[in-house]
C-alpha atoms as a PDB file:
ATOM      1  CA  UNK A   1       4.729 -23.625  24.490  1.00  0.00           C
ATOM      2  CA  UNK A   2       2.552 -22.294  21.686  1.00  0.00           C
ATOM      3  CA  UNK A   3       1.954 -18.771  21.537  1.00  0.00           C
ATOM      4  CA  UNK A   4      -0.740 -16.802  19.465  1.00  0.00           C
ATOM      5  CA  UNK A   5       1.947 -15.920  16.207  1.00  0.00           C
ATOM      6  CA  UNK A   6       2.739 -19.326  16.138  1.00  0.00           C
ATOM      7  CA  UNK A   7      -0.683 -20.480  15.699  1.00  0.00           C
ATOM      8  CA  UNK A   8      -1.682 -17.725  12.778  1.00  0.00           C
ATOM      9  CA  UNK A   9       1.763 -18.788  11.190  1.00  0.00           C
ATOM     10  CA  UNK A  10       1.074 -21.825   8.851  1.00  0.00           C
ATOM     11  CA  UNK A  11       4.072 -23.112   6.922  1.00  0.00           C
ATOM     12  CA  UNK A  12       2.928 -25.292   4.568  1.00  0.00           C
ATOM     13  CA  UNK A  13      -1.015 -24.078   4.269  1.00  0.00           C
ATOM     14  CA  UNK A  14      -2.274 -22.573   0.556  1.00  0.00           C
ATOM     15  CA  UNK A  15      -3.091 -19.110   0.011  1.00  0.00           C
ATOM     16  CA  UNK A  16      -6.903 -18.989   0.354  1.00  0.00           C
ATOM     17  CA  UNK A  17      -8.520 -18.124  -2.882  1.00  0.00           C
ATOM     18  CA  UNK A  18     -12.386 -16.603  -3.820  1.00  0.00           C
ATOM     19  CA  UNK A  19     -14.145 -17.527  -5.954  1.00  0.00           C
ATOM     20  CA  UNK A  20     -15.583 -16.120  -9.489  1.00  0.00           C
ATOM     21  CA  UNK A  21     -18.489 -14.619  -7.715  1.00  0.00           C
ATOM     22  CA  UNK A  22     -16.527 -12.766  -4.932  1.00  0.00           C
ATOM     23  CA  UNK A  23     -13.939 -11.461  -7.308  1.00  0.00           C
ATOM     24  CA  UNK A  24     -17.166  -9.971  -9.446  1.00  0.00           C
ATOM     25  CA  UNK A  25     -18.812  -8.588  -6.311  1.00  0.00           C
ATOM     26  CA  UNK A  26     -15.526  -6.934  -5.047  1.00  0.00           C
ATOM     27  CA  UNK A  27     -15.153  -5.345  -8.456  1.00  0.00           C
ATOM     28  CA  UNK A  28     -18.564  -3.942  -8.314  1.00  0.00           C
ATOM     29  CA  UNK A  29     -18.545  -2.311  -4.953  1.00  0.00           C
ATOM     30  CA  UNK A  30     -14.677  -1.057  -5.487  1.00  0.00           C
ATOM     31  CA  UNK A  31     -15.649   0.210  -8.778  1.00  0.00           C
ATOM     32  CA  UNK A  32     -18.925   2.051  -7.183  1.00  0.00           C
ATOM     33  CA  UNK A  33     -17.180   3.881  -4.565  1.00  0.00           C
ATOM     34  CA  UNK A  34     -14.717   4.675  -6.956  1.00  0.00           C
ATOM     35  CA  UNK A  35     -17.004   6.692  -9.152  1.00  0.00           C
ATOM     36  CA  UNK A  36     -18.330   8.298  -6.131  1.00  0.00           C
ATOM     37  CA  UNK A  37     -14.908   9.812  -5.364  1.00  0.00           C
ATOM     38  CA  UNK A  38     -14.432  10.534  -8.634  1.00  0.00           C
ATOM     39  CA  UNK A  39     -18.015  12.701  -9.148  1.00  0.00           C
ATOM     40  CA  UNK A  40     -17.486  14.870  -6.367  1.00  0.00           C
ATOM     41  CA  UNK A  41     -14.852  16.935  -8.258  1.00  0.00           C
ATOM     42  CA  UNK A  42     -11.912  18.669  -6.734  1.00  0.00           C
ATOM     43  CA  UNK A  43     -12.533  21.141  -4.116  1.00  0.00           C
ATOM     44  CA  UNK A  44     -11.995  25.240  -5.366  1.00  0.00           C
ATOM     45  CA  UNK A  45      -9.187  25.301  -2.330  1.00  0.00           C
ATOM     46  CA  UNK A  46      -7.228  22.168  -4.034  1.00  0.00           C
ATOM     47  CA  UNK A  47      -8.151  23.713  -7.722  1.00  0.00           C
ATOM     48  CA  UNK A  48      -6.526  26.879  -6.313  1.00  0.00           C
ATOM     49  CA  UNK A  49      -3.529  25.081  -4.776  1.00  0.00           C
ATOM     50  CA  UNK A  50      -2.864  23.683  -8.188  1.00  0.00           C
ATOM     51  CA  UNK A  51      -3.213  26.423 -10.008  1.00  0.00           C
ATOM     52  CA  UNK A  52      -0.760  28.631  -8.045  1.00  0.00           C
ATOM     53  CA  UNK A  53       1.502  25.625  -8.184  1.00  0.00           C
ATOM     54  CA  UNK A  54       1.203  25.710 -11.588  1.00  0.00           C
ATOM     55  CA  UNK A  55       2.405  29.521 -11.837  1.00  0.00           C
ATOM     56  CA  UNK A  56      -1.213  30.388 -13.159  1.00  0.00           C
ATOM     57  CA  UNK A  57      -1.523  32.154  -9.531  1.00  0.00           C
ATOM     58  CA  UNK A  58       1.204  34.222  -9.937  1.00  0.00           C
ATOM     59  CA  UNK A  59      -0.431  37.570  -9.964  1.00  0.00           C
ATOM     60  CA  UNK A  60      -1.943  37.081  -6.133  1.00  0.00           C
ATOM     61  CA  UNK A  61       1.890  37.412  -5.081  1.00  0.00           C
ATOM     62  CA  UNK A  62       3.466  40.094  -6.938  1.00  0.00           C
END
């Protein structure tokens, strides 16, 4: 009896592969939301986490 992993499970099939045109496209839409993360800065709570981290925050406990 066949059951569903056995029929996704394929032995002796290739790897699929994309093409020149899918690799570019991917690139271009990973690289755009990338520079959207990237241009909203780091929020003043993480940029104060860090900086106490640091020891720069030091003062606020003493």
């Amino acid at each position: 009896m066949e059951t569903a992993a056995s029929r996704t499970k394929k032995t002796d099939s290739k790897p699929a592969k994309l093409g020149r045109e899918v690799h570019a496209r991917l690139g271009q839409q990973l690289r755009a939301m990338y520079d959207d993360v990237v241009n909203q800065g780091v929020p003043d709570r993480f940029a104060d986490l860090i900086s106490r981290i640091d020891g720069n925050g030091n003062k606020d406990r003493q």
